[in-house]
C-alpha atoms as a PDB file:
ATOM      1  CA  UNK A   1      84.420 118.503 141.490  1.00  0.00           C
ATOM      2  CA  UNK A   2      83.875 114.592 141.662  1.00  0.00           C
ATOM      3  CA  UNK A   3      83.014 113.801 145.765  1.00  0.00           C
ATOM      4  CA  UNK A   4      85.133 111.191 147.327  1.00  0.00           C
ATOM      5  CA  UNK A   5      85.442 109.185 150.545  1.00  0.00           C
ATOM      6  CA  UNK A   6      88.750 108.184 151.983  1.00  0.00           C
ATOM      7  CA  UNK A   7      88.994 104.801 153.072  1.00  0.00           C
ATOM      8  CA  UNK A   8      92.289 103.535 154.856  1.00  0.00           C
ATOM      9  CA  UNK A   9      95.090 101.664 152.778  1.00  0.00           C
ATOM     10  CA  UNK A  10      93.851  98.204 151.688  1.00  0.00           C
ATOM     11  CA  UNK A  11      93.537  95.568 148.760  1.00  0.00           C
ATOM     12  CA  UNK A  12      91.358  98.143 146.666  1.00  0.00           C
ATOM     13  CA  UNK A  13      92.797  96.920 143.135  1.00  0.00           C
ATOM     14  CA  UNK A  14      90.084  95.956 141.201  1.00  0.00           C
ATOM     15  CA  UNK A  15      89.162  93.570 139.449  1.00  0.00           C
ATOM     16  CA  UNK A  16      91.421  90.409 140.493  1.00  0.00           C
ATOM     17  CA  UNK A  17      91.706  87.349 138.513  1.00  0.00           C
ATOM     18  CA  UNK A  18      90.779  84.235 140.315  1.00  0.00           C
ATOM     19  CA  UNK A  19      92.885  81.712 140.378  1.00  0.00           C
ATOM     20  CA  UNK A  20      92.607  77.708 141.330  1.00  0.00           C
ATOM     21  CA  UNK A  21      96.585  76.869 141.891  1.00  0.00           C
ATOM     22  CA  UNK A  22      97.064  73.211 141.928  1.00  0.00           C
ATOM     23  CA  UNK A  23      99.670  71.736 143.661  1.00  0.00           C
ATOM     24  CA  UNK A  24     101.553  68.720 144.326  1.00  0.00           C
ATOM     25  CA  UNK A  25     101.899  66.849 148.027  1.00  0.00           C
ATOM     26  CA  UNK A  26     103.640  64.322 150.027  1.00  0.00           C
ATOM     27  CA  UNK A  27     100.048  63.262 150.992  1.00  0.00           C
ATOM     28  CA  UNK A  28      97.869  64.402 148.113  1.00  0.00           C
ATOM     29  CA  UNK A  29      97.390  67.498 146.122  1.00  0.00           C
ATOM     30  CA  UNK A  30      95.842  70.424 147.298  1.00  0.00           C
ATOM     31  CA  UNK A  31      93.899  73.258 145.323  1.00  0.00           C
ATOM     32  CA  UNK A  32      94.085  76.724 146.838  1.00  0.00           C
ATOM     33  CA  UNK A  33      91.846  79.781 145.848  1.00  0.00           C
ATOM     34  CA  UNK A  34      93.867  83.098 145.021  1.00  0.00           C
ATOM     35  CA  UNK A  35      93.195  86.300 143.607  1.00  0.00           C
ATOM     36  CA  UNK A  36      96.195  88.404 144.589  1.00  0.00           C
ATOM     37  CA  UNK A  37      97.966  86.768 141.388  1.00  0.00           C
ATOM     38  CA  UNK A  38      99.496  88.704 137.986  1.00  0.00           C
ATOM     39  CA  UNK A  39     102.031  88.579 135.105  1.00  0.00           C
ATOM     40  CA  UNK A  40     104.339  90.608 135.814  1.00  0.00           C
ATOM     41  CA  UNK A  41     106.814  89.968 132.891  1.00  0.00           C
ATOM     42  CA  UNK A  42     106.455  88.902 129.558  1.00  0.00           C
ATOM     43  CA  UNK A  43     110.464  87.752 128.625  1.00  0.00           C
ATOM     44  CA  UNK A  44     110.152  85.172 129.908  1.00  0.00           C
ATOM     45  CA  UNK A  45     106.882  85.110 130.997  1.00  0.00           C
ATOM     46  CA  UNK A  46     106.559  85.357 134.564  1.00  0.00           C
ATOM     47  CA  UNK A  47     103.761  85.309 136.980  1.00  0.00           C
ATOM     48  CA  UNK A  48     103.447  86.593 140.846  1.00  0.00           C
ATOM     49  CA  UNK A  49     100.933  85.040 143.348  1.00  0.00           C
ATOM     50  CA  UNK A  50     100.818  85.982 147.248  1.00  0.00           C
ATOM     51  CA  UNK A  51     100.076  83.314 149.797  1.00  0.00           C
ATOM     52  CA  UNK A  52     100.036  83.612 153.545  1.00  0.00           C
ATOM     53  CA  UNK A  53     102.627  81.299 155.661  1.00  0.00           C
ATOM     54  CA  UNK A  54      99.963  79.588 157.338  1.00  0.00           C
ATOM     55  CA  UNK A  55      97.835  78.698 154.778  1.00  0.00           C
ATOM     56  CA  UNK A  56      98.372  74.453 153.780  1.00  0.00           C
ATOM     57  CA  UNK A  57      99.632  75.272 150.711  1.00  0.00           C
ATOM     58  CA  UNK A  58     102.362  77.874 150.891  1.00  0.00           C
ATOM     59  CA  UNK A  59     104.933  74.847 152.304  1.00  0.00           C
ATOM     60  CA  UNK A  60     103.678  72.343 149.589  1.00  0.00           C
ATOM     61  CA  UNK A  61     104.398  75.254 146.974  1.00  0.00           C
ATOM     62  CA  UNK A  62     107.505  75.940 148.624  1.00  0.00           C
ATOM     63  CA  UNK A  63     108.522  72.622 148.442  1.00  0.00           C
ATOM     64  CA  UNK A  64     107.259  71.074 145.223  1.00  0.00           C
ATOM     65  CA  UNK A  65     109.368  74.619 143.241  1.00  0.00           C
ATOM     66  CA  UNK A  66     106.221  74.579 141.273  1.00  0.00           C
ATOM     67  CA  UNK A  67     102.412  74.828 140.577  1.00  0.00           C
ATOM     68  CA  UNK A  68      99.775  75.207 138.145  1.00  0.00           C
ATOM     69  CA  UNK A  69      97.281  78.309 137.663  1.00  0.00           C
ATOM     70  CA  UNK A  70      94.337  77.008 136.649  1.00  0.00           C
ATOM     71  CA  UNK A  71      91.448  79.831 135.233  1.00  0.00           C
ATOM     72  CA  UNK A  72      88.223  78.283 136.148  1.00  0.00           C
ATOM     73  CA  UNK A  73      85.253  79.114 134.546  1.00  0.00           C
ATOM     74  CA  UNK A  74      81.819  80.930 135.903  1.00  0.00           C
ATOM     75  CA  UNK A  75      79.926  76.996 136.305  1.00  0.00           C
ATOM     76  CA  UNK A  76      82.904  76.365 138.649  1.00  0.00           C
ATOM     77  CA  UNK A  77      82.338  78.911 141.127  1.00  0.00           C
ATOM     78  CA  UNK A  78      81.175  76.389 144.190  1.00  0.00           C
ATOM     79  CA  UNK A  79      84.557  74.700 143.540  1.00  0.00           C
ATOM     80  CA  UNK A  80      86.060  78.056 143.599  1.00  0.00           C
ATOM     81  CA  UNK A  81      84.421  79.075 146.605  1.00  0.00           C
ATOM     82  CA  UNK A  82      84.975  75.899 148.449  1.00  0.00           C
ATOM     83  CA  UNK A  83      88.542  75.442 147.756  1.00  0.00           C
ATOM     84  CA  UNK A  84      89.255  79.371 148.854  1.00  0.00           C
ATOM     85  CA  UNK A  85      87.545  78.022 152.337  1.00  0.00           C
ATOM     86  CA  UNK A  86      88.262  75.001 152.911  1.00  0.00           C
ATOM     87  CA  UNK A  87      91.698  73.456 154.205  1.00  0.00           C
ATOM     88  CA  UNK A  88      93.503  70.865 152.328  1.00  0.00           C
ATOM     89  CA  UNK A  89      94.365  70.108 155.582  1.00  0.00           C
ATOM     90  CA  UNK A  90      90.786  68.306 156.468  1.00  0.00           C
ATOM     91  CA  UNK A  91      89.807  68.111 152.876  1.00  0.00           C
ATOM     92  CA  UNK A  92      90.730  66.619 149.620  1.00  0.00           C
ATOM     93  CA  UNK A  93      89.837  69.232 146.978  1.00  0.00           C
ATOM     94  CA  UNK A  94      89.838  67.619 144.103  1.00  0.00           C
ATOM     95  CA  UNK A  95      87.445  64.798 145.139  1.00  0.00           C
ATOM     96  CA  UNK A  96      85.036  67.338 147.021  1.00  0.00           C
ATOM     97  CA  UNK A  97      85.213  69.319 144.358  1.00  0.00           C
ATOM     98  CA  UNK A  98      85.042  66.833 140.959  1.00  0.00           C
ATOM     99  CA  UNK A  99      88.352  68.070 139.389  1.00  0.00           C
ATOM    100  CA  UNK A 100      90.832  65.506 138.106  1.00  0.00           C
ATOM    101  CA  UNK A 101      94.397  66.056 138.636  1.00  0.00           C
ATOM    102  CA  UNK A 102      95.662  65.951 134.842  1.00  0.00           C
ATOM    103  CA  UNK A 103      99.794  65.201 135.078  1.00  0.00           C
ATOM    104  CA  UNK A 104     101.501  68.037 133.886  1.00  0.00           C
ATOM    105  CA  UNK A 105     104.152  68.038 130.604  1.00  0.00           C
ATOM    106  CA  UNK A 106     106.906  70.359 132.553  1.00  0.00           C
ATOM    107  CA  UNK A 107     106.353  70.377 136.236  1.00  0.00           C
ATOM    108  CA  UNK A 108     105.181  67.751 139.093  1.00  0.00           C
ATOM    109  CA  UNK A 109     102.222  69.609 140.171  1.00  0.00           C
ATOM    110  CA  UNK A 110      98.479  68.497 138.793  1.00  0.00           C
ATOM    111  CA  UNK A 111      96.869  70.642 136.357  1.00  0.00           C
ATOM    112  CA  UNK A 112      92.951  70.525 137.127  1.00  0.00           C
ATOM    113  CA  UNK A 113      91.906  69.199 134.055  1.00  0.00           C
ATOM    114  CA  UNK A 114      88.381  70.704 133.930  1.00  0.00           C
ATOM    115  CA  UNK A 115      89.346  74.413 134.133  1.00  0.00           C
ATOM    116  CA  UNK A 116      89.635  75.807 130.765  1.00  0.00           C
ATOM    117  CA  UNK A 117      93.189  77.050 130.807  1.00  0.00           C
ATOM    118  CA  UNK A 118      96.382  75.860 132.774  1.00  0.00           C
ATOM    119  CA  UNK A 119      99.285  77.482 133.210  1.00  0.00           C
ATOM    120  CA  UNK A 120     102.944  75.571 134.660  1.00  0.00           C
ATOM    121  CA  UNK A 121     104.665  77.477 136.551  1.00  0.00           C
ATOM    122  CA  UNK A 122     108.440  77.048 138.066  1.00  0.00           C
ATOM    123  CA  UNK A 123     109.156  79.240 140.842  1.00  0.00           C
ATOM    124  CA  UNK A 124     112.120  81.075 140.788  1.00  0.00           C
ATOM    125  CA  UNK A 125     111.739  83.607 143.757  1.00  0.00           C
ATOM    126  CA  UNK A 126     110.045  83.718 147.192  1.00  0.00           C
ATOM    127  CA  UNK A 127     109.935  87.302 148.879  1.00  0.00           C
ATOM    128  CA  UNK A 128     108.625  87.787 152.466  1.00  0.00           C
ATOM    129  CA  UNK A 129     105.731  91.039 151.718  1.00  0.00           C
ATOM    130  CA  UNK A 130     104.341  90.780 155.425  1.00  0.00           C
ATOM    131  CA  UNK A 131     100.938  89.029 155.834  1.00  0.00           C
ATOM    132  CA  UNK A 132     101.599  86.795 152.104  1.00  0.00           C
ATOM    133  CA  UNK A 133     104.803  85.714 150.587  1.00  0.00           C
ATOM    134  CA  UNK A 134     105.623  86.077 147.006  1.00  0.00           C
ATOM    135  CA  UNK A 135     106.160  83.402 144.421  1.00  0.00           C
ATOM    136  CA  UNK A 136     107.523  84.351 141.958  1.00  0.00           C
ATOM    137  CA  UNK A 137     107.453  81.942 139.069  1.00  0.00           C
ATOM    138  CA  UNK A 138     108.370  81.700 135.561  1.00  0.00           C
ATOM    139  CA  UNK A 139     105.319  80.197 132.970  1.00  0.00           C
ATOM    140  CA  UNK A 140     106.704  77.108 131.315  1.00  0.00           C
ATOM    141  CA  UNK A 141     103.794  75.717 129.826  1.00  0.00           C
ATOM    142  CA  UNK A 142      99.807  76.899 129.138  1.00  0.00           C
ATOM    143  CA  UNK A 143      97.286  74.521 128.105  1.00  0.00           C
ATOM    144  CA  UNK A 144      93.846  75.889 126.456  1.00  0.00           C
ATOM    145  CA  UNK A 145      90.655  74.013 126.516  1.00  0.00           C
ATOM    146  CA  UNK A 146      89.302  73.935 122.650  1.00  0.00           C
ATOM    147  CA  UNK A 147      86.127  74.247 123.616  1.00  0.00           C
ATOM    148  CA  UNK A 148      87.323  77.608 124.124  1.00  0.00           C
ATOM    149  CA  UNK A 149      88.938  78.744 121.319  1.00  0.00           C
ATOM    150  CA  UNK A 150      86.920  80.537 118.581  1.00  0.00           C
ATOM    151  CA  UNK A 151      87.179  80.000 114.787  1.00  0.00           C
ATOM    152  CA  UNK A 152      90.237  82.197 114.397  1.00  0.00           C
ATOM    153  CA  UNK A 153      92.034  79.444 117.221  1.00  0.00           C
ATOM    154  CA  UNK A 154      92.190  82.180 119.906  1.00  0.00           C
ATOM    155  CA  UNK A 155      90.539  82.530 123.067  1.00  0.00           C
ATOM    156  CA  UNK A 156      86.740  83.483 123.227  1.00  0.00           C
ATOM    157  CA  UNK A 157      86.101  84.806 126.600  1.00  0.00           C
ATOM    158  CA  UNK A 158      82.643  84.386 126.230  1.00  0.00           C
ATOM    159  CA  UNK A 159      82.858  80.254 125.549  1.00  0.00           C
ATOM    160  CA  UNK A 160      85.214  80.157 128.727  1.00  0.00           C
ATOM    161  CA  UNK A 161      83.147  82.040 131.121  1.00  0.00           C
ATOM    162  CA  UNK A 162      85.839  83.889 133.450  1.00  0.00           C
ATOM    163  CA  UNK A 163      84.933  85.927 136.133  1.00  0.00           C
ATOM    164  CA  UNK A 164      86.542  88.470 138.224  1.00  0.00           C
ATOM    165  CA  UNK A 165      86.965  88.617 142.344  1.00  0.00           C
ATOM    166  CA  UNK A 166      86.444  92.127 143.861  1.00  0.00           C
ATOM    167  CA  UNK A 167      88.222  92.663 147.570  1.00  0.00           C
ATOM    168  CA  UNK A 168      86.413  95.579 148.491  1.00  0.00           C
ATOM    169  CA  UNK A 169      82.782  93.590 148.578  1.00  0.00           C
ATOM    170  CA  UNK A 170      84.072  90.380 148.855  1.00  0.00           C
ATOM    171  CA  UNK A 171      81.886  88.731 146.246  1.00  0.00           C
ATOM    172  CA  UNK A 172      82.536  87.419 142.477  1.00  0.00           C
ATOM    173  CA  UNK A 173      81.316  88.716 139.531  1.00  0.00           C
ATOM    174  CA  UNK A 174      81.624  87.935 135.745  1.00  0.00           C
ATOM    175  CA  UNK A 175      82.896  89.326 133.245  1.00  0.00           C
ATOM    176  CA  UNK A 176      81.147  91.738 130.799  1.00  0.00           C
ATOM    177  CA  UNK A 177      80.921  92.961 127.315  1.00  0.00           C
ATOM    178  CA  UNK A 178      84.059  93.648 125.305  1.00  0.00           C
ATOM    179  CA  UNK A 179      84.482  97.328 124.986  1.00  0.00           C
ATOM    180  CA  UNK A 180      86.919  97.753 121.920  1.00  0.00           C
END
């Protein structure tokens, strides 16, 4: 019999995708770090992400209706880092960070132009959870870098470099080997 240690309830699902979502502002757009994100239906294709209340963006999402999810890619992980802890509020992201806010073809957020795929999103539900709200949003449009695409026009995960976020250490990691 395997040995195993009990730990009490928390964000153990492993591994997360991390997630740059770029939104629009009254001020200036903001770029927020998240990893609690995921489809969660494919017809039509819709995508969750949890934000607390007091974090600068959750009003500008709330507001705007919409967003972008941007997939960065493994030589973007300072950007990454700083814009998952750093305000908007004291900082502009996308000039600390060197990302250009790319207009969008179906929503008013930014896309950030130098992450390898972008993915419009229109939000069609907000749910209270507790400590993060849900926004749930349908995908309207995804943009892919072709300097990621293989030969066969599909994505090859090893051009775009994605890593992974893992809440029980804290710490990012990238992605492996294929296994089948």
């Amino acid at each position: 019999m395997l040995m195993k240690r009990e730990f009490k309830p928390s964000t153990a699902l492993v591994p997360c995708p991390v997630i740059l979502l770029s939104v629009t502002g009254a001020e200036k757009p903001n770029i927020i770090t998240l990893s609690w994100a995921a489809n969660v239906c494919s017809k039509p294709p819709t995508i969750a992400v949890g934000i607390r209340p007091n974090r600068y963006s959750h009003k500008m999402v709330q507001e705007a209706g919409d967003f972008v999810l941007n997939i960065p890619s493994a030589n973007q992980i300072e950007a990454t880092v700083f814009s998952g802890t750093k305000s908007g509020r004291e900082f502009d992201k996308f000039a600390e960070c060197g990302f250009t806010a790319a207009k969008a073809s179906e929503v008013t957020s930014p896309m950030i132009e130098e992450c390898p795929i972008n993915i419009e999103c229109k939000t069609t539900q907000i749910v209270g959870l507790g400590s993060h709200d849900l926004f749930i949003a349908e995908v309207v449009a995804v943009h892919i870098d072709e300097a990621v695409l293989g030969e066969n026009g599909r994505l090859d995960p090893s051009k775009a470099r994605f890593f992974t976020y893992l809440p029980l250490i804290g710490k990012y990691w990238t992605l492996g080997a294929q296994l089948s």
